[in-house]
PDB file of N, CA and C in Angstrom:
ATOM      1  N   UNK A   1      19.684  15.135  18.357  1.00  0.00           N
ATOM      2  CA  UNK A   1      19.332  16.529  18.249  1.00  0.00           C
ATOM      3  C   UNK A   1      18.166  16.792  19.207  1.00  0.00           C
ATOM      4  N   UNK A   2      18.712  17.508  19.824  1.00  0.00           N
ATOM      5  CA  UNK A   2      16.798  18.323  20.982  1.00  0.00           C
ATOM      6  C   UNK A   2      16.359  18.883  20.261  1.00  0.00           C
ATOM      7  N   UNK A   3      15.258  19.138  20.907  1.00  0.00           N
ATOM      8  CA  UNK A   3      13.930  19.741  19.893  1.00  0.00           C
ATOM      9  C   UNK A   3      14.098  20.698  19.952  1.00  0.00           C
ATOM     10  N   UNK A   4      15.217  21.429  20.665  1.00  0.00           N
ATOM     11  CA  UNK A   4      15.514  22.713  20.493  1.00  0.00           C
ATOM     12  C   UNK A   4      16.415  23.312  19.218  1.00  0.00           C
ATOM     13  N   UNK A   5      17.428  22.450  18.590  1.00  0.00           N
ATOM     14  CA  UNK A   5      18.425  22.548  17.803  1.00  0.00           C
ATOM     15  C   UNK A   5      17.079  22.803  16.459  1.00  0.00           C
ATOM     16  N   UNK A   6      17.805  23.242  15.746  1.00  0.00           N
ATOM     17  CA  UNK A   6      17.399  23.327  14.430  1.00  0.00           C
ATOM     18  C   UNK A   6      18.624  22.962  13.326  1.00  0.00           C
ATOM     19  N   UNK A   7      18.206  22.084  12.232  1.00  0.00           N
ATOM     20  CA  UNK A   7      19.161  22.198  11.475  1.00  0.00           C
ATOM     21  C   UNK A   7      18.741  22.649  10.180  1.00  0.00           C
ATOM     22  N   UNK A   8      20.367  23.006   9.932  1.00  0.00           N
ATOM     23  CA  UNK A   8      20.269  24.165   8.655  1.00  0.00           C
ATOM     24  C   UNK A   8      20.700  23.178   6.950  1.00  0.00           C
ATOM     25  N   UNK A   9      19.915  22.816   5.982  1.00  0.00           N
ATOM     26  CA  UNK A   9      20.277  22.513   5.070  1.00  0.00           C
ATOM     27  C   UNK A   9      20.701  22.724   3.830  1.00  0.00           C
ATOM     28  N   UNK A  10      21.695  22.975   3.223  1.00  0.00           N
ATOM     29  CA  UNK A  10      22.468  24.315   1.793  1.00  0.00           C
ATOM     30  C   UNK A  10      21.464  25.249   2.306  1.00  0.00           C
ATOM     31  N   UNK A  11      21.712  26.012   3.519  1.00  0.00           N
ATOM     32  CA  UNK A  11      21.164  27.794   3.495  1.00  0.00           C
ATOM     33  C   UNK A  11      19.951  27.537   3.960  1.00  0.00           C
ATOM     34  N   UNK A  12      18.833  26.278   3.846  1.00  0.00           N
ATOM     35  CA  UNK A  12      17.710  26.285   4.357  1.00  0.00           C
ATOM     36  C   UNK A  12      17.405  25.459   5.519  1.00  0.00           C
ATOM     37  N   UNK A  13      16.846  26.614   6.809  1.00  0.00           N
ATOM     38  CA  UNK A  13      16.356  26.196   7.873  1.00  0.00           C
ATOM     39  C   UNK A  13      14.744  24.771   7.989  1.00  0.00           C
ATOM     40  N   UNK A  14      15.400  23.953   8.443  1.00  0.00           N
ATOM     41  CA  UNK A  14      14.792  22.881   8.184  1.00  0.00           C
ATOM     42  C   UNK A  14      13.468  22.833   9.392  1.00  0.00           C
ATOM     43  N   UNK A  15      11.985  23.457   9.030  1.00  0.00           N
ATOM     44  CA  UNK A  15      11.140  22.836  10.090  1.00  0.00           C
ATOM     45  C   UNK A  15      10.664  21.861  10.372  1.00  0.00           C
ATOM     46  N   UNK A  16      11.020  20.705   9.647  1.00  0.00           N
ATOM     47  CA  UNK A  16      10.210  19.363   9.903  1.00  0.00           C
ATOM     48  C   UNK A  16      11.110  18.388  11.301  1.00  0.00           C
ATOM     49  N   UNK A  17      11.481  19.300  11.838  1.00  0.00           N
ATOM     50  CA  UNK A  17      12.814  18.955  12.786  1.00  0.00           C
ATOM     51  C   UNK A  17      13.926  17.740  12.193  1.00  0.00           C
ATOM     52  N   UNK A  18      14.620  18.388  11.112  1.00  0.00           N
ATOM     53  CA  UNK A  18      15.707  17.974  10.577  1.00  0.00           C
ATOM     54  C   UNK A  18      15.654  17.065   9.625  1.00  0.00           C
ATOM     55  N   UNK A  19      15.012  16.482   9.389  1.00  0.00           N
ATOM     56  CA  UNK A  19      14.538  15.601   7.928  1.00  0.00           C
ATOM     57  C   UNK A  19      15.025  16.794   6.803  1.00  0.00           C
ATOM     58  N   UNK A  20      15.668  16.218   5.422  1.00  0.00           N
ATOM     59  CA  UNK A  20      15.818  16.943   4.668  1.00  0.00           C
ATOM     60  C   UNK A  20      14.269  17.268   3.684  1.00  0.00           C
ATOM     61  N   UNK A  21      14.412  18.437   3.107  1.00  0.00           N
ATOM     62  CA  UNK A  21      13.016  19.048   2.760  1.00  0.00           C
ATOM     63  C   UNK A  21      13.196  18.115   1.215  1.00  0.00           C
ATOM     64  N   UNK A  22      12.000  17.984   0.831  1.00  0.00           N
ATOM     65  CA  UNK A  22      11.815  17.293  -0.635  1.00  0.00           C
ATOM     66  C   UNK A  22      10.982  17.876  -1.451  1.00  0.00           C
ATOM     67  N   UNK A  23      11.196  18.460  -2.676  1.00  0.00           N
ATOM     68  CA  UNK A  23       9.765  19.314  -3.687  1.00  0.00           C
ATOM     69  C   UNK A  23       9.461  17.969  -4.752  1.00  0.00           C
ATOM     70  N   UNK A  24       8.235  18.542  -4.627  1.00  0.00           N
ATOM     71  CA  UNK A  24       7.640  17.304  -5.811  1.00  0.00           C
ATOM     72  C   UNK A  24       6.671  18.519  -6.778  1.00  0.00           C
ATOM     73  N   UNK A  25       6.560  17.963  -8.221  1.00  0.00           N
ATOM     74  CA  UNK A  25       5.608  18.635  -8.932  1.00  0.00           C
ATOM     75  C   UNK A  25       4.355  17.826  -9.117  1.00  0.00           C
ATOM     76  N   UNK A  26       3.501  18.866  -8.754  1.00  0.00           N
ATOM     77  CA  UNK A  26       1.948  18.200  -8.811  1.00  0.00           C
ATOM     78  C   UNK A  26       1.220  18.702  -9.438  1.00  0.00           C
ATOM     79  N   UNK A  27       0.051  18.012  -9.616  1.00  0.00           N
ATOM     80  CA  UNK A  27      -1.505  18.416 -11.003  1.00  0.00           C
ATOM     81  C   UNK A  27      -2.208  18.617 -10.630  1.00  0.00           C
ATOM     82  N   UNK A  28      -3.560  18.332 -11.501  1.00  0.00           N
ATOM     83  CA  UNK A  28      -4.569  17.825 -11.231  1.00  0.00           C
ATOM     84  C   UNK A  28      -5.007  16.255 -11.299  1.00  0.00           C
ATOM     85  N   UNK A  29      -3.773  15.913 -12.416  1.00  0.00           N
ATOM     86  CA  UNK A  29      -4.030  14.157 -12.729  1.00  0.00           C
ATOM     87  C   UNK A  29      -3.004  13.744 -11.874  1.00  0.00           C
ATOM     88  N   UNK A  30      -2.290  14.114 -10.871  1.00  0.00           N
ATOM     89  CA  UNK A  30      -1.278  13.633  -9.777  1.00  0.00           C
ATOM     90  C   UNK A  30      -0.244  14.031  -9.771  1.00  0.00           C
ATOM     91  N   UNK A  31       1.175  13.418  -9.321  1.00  0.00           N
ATOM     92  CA  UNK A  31       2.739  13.734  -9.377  1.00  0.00           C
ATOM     93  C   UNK A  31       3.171  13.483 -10.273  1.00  0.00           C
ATOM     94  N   UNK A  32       3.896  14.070 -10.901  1.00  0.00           N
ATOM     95  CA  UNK A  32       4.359  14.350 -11.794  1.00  0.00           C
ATOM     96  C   UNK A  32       6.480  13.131 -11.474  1.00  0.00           C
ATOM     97  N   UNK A  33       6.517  11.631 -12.128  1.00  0.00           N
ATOM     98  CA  UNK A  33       7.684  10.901 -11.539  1.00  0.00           C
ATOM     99  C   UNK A  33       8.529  11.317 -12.297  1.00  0.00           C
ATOM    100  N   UNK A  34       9.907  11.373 -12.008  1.00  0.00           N
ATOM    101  CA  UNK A  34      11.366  11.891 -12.850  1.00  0.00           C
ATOM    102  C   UNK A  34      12.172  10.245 -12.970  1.00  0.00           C
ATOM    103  N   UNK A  35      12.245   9.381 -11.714  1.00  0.00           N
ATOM    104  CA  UNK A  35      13.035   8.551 -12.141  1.00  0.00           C
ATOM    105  C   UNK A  35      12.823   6.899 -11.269  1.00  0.00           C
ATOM    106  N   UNK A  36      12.968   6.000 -12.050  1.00  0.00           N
ATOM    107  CA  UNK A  36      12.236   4.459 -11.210  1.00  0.00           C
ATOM    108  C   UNK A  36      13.749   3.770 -11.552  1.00  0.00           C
ATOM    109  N   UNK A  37      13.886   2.949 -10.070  1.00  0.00           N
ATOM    110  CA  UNK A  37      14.455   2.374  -9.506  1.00  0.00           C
ATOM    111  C   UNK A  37      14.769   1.011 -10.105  1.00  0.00           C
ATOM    112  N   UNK A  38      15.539   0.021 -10.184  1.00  0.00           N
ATOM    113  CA  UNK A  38      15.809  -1.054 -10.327  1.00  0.00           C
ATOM    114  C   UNK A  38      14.177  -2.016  -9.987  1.00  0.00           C
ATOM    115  N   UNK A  39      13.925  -1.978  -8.705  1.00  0.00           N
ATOM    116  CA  UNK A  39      13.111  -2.700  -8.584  1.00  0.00           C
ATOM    117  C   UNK A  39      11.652  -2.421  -8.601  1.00  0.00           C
ATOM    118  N   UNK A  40      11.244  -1.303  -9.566  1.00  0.00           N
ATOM    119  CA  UNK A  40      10.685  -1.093 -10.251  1.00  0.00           C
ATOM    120  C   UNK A  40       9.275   0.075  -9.795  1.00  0.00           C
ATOM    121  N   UNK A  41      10.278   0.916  -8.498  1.00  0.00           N
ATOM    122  CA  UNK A  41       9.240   2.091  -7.991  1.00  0.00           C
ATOM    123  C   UNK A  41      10.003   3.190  -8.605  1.00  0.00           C
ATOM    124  N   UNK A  42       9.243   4.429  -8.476  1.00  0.00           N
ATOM    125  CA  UNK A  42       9.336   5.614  -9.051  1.00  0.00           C
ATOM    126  C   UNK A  42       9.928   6.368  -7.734  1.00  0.00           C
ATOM    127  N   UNK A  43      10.250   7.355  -8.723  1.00  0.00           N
ATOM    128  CA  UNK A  43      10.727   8.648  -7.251  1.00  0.00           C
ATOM    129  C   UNK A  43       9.971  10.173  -7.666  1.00  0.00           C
ATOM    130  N   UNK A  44       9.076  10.247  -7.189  1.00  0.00           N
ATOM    131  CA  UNK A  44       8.308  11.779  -7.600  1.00  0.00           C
ATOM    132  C   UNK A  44       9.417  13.124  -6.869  1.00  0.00           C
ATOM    133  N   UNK A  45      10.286  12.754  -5.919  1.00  0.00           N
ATOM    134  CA  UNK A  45      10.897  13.496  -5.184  1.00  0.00           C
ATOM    135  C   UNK A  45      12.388  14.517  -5.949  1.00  0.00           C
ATOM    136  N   UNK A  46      12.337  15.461  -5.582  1.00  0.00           N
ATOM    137  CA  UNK A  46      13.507  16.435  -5.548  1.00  0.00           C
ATOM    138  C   UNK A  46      14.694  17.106  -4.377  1.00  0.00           C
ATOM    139  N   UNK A  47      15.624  16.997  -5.043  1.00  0.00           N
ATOM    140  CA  UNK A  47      16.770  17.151  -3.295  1.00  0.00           C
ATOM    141  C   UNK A  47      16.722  18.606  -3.448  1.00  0.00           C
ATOM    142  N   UNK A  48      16.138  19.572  -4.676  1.00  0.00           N
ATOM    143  CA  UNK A  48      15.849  21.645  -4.462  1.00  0.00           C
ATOM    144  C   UNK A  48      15.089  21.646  -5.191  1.00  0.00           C
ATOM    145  N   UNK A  49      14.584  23.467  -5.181  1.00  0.00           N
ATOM    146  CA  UNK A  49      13.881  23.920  -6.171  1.00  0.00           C
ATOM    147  C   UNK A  49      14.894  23.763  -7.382  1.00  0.00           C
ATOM    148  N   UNK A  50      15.917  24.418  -7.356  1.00  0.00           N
ATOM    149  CA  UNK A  50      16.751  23.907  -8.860  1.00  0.00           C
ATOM    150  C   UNK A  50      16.504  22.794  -9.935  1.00  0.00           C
ATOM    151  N   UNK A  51      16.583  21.974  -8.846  1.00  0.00           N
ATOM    152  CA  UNK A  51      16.709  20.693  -9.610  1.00  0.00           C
ATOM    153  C   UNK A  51      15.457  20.156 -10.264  1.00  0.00           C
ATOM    154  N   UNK A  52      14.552  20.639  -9.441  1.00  0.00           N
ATOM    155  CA  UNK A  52      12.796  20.339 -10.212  1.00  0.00           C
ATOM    156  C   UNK A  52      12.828  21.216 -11.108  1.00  0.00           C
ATOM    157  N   UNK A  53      13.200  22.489 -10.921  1.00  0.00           N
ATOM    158  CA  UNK A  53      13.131  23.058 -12.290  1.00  0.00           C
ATOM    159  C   UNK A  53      13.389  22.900 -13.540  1.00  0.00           C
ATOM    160  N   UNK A  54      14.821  22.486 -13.197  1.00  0.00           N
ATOM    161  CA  UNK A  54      15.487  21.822 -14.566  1.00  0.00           C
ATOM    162  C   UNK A  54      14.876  20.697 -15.342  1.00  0.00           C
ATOM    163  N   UNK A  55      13.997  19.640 -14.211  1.00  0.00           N
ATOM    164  CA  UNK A  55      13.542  18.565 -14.523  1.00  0.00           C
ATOM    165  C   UNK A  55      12.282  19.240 -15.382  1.00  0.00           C
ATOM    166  N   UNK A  56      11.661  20.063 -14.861  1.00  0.00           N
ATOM    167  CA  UNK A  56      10.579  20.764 -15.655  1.00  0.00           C
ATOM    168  C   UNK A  56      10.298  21.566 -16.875  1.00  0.00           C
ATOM    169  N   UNK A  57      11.650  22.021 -16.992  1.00  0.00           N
ATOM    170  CA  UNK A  57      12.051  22.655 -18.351  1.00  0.00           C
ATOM    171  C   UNK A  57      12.411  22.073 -19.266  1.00  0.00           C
ATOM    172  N   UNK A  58      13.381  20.408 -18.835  1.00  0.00           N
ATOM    173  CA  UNK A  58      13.454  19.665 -19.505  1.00  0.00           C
ATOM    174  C   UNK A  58      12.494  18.813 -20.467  1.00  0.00           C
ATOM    175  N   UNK A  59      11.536  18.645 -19.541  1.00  0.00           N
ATOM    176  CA  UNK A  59      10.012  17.849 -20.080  1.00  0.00           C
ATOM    177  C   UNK A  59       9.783  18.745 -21.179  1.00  0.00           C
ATOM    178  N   UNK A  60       8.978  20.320 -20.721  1.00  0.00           N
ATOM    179  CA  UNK A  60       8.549  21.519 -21.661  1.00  0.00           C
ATOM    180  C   UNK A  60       9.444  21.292 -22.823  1.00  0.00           C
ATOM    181  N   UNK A  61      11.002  21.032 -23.053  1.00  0.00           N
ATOM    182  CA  UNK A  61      11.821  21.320 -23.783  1.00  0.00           C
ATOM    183  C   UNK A  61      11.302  20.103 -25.224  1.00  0.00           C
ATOM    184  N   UNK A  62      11.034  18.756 -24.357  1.00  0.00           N
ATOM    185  CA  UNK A  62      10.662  17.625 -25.127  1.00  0.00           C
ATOM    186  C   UNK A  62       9.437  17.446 -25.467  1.00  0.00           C
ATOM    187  N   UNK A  63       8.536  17.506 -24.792  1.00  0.00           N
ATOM    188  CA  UNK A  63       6.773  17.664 -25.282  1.00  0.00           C
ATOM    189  C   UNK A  63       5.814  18.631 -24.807  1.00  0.00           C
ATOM    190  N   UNK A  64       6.818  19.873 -25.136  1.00  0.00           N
ATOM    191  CA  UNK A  64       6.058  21.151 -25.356  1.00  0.00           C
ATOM    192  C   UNK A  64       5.639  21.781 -23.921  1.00  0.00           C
ATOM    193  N   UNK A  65       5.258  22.721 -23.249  1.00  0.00           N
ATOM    194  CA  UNK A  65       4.749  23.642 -22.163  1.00  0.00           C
ATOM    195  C   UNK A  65       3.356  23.130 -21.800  1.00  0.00           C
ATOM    196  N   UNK A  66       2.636  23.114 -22.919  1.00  0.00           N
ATOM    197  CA  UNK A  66       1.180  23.482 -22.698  1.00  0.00           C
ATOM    198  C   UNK A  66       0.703  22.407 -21.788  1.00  0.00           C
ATOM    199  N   UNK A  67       1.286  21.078 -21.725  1.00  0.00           N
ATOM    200  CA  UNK A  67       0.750  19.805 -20.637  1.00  0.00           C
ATOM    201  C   UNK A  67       1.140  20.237 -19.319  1.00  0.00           C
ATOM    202  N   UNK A  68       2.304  20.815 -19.160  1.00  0.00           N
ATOM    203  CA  UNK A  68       3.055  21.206 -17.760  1.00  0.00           C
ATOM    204  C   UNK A  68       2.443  22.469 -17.342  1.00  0.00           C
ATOM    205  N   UNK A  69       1.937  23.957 -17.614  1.00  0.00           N
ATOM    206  CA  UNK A  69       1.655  24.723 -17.357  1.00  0.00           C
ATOM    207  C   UNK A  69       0.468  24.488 -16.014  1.00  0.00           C
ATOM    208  N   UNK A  70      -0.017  23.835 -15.983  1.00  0.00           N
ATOM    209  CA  UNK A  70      -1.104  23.451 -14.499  1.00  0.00           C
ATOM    210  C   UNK A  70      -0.441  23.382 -13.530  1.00  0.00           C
ATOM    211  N   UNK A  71       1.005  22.680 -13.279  1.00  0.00           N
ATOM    212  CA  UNK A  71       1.389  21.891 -12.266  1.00  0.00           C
ATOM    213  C   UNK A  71       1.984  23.056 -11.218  1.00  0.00           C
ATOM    214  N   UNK A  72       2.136  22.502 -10.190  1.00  0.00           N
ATOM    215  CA  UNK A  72       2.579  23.091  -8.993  1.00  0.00           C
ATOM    216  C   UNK A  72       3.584  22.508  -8.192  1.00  0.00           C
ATOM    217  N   UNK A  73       4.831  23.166  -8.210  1.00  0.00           N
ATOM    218  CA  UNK A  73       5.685  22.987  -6.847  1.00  0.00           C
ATOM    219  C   UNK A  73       5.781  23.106  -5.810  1.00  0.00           C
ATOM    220  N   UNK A  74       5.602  21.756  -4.862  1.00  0.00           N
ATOM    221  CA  UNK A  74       5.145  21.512  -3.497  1.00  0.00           C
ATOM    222  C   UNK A  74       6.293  21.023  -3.212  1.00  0.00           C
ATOM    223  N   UNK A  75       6.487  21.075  -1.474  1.00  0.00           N
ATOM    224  CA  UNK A  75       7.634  21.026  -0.635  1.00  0.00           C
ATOM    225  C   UNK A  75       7.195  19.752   0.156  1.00  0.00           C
ATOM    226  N   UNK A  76       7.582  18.837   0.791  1.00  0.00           N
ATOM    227  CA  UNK A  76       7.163  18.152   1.715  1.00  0.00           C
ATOM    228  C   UNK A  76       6.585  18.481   2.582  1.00  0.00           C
ATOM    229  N   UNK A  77       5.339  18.220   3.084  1.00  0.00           N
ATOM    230  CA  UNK A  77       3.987  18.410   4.102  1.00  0.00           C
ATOM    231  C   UNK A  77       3.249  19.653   3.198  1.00  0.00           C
ATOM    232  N   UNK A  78       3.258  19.141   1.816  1.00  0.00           N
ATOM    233  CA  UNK A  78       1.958  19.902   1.066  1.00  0.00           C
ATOM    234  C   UNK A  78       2.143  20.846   0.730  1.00  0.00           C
ATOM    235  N   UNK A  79       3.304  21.451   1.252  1.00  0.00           N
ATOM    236  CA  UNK A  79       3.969  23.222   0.867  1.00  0.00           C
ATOM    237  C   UNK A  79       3.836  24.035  -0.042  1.00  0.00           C
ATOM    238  N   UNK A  80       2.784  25.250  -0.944  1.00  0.00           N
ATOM    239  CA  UNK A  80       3.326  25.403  -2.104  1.00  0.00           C
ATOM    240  C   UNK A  80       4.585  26.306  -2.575  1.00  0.00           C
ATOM    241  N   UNK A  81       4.725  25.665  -3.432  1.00  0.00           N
ATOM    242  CA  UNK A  81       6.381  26.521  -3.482  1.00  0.00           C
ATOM    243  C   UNK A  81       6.097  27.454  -4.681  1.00  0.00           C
ATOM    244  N   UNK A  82       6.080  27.045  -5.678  1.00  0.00           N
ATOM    245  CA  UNK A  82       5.975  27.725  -7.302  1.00  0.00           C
ATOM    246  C   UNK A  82       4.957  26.840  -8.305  1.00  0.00           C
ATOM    247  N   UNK A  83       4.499  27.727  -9.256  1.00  0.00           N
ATOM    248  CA  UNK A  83       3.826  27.369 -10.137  1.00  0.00           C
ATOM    249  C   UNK A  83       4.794  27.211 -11.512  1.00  0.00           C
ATOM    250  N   UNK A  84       4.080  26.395 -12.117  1.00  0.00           N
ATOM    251  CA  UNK A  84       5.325  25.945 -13.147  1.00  0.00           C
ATOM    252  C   UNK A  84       4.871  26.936 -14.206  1.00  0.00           C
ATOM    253  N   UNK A  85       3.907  27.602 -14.354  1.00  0.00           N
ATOM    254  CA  UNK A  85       4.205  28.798 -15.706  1.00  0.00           C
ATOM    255  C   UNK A  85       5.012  29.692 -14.901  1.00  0.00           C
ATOM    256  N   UNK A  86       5.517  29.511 -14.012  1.00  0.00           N
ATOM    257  CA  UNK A  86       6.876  30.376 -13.425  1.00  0.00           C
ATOM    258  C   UNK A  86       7.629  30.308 -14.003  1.00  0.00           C
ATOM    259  N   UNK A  87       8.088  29.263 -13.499  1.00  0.00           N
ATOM    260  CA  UNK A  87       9.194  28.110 -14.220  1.00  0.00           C
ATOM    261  C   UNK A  87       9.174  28.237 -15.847  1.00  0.00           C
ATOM    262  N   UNK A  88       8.349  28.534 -16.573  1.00  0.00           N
ATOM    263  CA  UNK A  88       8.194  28.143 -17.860  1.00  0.00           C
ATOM    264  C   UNK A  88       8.492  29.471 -18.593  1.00  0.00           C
ATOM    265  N   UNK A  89       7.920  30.481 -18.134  1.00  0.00           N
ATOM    266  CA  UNK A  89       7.972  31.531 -18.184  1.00  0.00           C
ATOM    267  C   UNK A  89       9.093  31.969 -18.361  1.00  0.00           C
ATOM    268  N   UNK A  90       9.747  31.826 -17.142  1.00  0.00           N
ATOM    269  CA  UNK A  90      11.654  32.632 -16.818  1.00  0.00           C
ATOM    270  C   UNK A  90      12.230  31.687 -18.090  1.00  0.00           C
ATOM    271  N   UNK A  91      12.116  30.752 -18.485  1.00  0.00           N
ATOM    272  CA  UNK A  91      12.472  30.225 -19.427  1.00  0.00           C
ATOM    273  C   UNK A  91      12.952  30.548 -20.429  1.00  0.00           C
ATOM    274  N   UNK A  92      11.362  30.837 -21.234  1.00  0.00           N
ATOM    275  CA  UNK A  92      11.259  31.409 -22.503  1.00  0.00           C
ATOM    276  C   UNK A  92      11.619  33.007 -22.720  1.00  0.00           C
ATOM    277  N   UNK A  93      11.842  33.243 -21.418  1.00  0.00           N
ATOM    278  CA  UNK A  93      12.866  34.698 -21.658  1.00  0.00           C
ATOM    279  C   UNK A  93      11.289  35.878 -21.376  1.00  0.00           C
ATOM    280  N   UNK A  94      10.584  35.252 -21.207  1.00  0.00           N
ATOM    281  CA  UNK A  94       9.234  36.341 -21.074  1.00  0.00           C
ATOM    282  C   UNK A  94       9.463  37.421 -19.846  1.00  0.00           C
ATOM    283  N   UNK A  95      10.238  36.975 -18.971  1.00  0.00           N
ATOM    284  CA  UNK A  95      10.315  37.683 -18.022  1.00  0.00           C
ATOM    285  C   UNK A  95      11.435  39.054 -18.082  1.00  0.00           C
ATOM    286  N   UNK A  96      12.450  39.087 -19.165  1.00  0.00           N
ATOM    287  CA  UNK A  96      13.127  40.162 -19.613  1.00  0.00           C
ATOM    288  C   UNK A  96      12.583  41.240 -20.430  1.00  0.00           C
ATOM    289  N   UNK A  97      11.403  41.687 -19.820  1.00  0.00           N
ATOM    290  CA  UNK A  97      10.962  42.783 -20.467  1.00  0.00           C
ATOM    291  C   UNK A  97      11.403  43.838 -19.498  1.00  0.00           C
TER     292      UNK A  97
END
């Protein structure tokens, strides 16, 4: 690929010149891991916003909102994307007023 091409990934234009983009949820006490490997590392990483979400609602669903409400959705190279009382929020239906 030249540095001219850009590639496009499900709908999103990729600036890191073509590397796929990755969201991670972050704190103040660090990243927030979803899933560890056989040989015994973690993966803080997400392949969308979707999918962190779900992972995030899921947690809220099992030990409550109030620990998750700090965290922040970041994109690869520090990005912020969303705040998780976003996420938490659209949830609990607060946002259908």
């Amino acid at each position: 690929m030249s540095e001219h091409e850009v590639e496009v990934y499900d709908g999103e234009i990729l600036a890191d010149g073509g590397s796929r983009t990755q969201y991670y949820w972050s704190g103040d006490e660090g990243v927030v891991y979803h899933s560890e490997s056989g040989d015994g590392l973690v993966d803080p990483f997400f392949g969308s916003v979707e999918e962190a979400e779900r992972y995030l609602e899921s947690l809220a669903d099992l030990h409550g909102e109030d620990q998750y409400t700090g965290l922040v959705l970041r994109k690869t190279g520090n990005q912020r994307v969303e705040e998780a009382t976003e996420v938490l929020t659209e949830q609990s239906g607060l946002t259908d007023w």
